[in-house]
Protein backbone atom coordinates (compact mmCIF):
# COMPACT_ATOMS: atom_id res chain seq x y z
CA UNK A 1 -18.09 -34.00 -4.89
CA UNK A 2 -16.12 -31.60 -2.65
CA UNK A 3 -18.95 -30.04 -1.18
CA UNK A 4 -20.28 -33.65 0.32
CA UNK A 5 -16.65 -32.60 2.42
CA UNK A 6 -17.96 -30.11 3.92
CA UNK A 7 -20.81 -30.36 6.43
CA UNK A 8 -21.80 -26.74 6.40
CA UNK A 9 -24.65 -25.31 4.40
CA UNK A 10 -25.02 -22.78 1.66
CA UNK A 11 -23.55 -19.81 3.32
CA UNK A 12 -20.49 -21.46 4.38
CA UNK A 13 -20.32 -22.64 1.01
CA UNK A 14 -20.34 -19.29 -0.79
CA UNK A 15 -17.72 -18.63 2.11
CA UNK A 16 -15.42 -21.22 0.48
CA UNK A 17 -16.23 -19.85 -2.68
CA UNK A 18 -15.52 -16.28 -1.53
CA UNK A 19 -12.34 -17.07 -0.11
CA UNK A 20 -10.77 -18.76 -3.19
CA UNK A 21 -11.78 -16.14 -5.75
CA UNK A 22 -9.85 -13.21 -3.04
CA UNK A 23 -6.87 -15.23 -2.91
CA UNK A 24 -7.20 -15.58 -6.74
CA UNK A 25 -6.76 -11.93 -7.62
CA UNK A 26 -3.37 -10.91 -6.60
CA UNK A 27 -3.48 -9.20 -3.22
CA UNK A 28 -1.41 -5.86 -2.69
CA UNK A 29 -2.30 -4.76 1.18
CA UNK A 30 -1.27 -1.59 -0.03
CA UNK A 31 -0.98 0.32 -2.99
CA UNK A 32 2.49 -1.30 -3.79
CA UNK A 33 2.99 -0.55 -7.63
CA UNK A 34 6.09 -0.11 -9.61
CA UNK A 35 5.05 3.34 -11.03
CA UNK A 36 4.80 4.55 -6.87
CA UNK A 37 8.64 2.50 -6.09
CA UNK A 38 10.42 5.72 -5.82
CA UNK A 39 8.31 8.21 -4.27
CA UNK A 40 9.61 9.60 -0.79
CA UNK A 41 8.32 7.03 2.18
CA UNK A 42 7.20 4.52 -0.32
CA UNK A 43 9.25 1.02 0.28
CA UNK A 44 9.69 -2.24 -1.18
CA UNK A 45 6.08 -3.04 0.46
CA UNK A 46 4.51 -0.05 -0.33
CA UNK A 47 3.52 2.82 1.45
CA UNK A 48 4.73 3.36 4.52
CA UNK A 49 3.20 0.68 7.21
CA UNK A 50 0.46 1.40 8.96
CA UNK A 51 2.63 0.57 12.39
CA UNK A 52 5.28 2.50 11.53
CA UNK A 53 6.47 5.85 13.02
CA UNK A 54 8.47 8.26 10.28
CA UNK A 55 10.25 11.36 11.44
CA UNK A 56 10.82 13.67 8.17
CA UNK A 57 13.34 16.77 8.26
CA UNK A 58 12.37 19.94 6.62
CA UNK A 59 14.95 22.83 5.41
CA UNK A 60 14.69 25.87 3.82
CA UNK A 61 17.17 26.62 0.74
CA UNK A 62 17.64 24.75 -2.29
CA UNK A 63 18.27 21.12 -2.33
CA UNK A 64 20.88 20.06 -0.25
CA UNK A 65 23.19 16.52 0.60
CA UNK A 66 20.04 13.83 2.16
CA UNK A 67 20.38 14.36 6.13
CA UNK A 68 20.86 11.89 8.15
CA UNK A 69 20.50 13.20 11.57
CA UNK A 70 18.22 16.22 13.52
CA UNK A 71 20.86 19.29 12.81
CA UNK A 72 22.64 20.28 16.48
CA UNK A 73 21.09 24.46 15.40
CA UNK A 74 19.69 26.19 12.52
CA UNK A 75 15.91 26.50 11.22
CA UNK A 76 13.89 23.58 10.26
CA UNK A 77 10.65 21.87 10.67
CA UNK A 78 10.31 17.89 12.25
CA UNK A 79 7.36 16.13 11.44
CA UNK A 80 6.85 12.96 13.22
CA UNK A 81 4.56 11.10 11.39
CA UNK A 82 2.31 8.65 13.93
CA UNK A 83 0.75 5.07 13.44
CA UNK A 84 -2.50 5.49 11.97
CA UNK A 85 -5.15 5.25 14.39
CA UNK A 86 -7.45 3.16 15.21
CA UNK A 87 -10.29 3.43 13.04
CA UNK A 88 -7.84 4.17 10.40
CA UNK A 89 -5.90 0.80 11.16
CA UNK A 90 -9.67 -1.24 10.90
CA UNK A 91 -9.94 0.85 7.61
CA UNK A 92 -6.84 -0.73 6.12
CA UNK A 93 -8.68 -3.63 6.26
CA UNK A 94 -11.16 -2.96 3.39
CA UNK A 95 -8.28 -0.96 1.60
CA UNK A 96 -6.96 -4.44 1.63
CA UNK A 97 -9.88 -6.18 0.02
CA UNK A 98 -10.52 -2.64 -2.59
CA UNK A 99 -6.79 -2.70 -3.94
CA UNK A 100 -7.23 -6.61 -4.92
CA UNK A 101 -9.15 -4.75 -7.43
CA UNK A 102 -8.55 -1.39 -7.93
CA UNK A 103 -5.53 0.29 -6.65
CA UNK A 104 -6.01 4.02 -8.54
CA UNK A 105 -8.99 4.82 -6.14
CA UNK A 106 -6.78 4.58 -2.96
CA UNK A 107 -3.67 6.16 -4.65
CA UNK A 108 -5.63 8.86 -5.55
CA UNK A 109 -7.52 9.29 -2.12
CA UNK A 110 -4.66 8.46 0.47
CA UNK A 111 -5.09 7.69 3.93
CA UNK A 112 -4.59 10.49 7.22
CA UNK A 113 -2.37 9.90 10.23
CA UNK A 114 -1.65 11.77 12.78
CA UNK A 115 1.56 14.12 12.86
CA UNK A 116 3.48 15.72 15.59
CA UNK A 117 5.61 18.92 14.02
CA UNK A 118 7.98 20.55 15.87
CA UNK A 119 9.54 23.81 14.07
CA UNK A 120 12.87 24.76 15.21
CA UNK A 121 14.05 28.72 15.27
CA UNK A 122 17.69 29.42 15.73
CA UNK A 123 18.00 26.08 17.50
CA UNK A 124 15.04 27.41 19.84
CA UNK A 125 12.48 24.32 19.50
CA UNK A 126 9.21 25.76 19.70
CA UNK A 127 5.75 24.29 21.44
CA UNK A 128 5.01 20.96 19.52
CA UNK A 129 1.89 21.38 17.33
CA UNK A 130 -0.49 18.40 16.10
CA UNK A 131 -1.71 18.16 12.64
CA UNK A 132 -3.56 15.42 10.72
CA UNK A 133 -1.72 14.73 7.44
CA UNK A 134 -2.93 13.00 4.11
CA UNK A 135 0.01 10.85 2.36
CA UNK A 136 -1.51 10.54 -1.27
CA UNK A 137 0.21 8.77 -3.70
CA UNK A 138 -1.78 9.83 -7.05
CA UNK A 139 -0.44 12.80 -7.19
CA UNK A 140 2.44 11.98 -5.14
CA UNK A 141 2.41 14.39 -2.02
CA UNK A 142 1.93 14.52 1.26
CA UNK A 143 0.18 17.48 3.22
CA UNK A 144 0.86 18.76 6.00
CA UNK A 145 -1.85 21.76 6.65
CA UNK A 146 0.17 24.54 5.49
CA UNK A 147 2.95 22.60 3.50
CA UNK A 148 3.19 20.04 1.14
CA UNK A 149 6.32 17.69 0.28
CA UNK A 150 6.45 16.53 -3.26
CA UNK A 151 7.23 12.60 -3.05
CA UNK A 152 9.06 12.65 -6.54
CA UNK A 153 11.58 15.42 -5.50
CA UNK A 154 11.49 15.93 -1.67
CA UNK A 155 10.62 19.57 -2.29
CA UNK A 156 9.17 21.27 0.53
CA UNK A 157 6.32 23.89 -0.82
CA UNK A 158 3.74 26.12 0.69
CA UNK A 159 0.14 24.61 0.60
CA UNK A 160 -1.78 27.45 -0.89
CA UNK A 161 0.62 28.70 -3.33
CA UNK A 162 3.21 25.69 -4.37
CA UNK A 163 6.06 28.06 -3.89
CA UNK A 164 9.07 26.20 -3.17
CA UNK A 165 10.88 26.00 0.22
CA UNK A 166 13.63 23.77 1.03
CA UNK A 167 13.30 20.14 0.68
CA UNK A 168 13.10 17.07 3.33
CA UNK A 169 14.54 13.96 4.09
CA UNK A 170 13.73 10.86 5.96
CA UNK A 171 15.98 11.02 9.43
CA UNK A 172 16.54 7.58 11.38
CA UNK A 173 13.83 7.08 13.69
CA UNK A 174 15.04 6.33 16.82
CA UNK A 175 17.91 8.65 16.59
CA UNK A 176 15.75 11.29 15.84
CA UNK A 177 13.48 10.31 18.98
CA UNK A 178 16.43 10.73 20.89
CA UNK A 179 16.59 13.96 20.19
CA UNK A 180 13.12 15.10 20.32
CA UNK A 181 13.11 13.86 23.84
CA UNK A 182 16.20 15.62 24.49
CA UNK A 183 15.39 19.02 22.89
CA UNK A 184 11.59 19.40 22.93
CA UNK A 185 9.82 21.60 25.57
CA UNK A 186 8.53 19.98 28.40
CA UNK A 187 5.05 18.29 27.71
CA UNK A 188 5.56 17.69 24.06
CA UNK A 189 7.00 14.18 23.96
């Protein structure tokens, strides 16, 4: 018999046993399913890694052409979404071994990061602020204290009322950096 292989005793046996019925179930690190495919910062993994920076534009007015760069004046809001942190990186670890059998539970409850936002005035950049946001995906939104962005439509609404703004999009990262560095007070990099 196989286990006559094996010189361990019964708890490395139920370790075997353990191990073959996870890789069994289909595993999904994330919630990565179809119905979530096109909702904003969702990609063809899933949510948006837990490694990965994200720098989102904000605009007031109705919806306008996707940006692709941090505008050179004007009003808008940057939020520079962070890595997870720590404890929140060890969590993804049991979100792991969860969404091999439930994925509706984390959709619904999300997962925080932390979030630099800097809100730009007439092209005046103001002091950086730092927020913890929740990116949920069931419903699709992710909150930012006093705004939400709706991850179907990229509308940008007010928190306590869901009165439309403007609407965001996703700017390149490092390009955006750039300019943060560039155009951010001193001490807010």
């Amino acid at each position: 018999m196989i286990w006559r292989a094996f010189s361990c005793g019964a708890a490395c046996r139920w370790l075997l046993v353990a191990a073959v019925l996870m890789t069994a179930v289909p595993g999904r690190a994330q919630v990565n399913i179809d119905a979530y495919r096109d909702y904003f910062l969702v990609g063809r993994f899933g949510e948006v890694c837990t490694m990965c920076e994200v720098v989102v534009l904000c605009r007031e007015g109705g919806a306008g052409p996707v940006e692709d760069a941090v505008p050179p004046g004007g009003d808008f809001t940057l939020y520079h979404i962070q890595t997870r942190t720590f404890w929140s990186q060890v969590s993804t670890i049991w979100e792991w071994f969860i969404s091999n059998f439930t994925a509706e539970d984390l959709a619904a409850r999300g997962h925080t990061r932390p979030v630099h936002v800097y809100r730009v005035a007439d092209g005046r950049w103001m002091a950086q602020e730092v927020i913890e946001a929740r990116l949920v995906l069931d419903p699709g939104v992710l909150e930012f204290g006093d705004h939400n962005i709706d991850r179907i439509s990229r509308a940008w609404n007010r928190a306590d009322t869901g009165a439309g703004v403007g609407y965001c999009s996703r700017l390149p990262l490092w390009d955006a950096l750039e300019t943060i560095e560039a155009k951010a007070p001193a001490g807010d990099r």
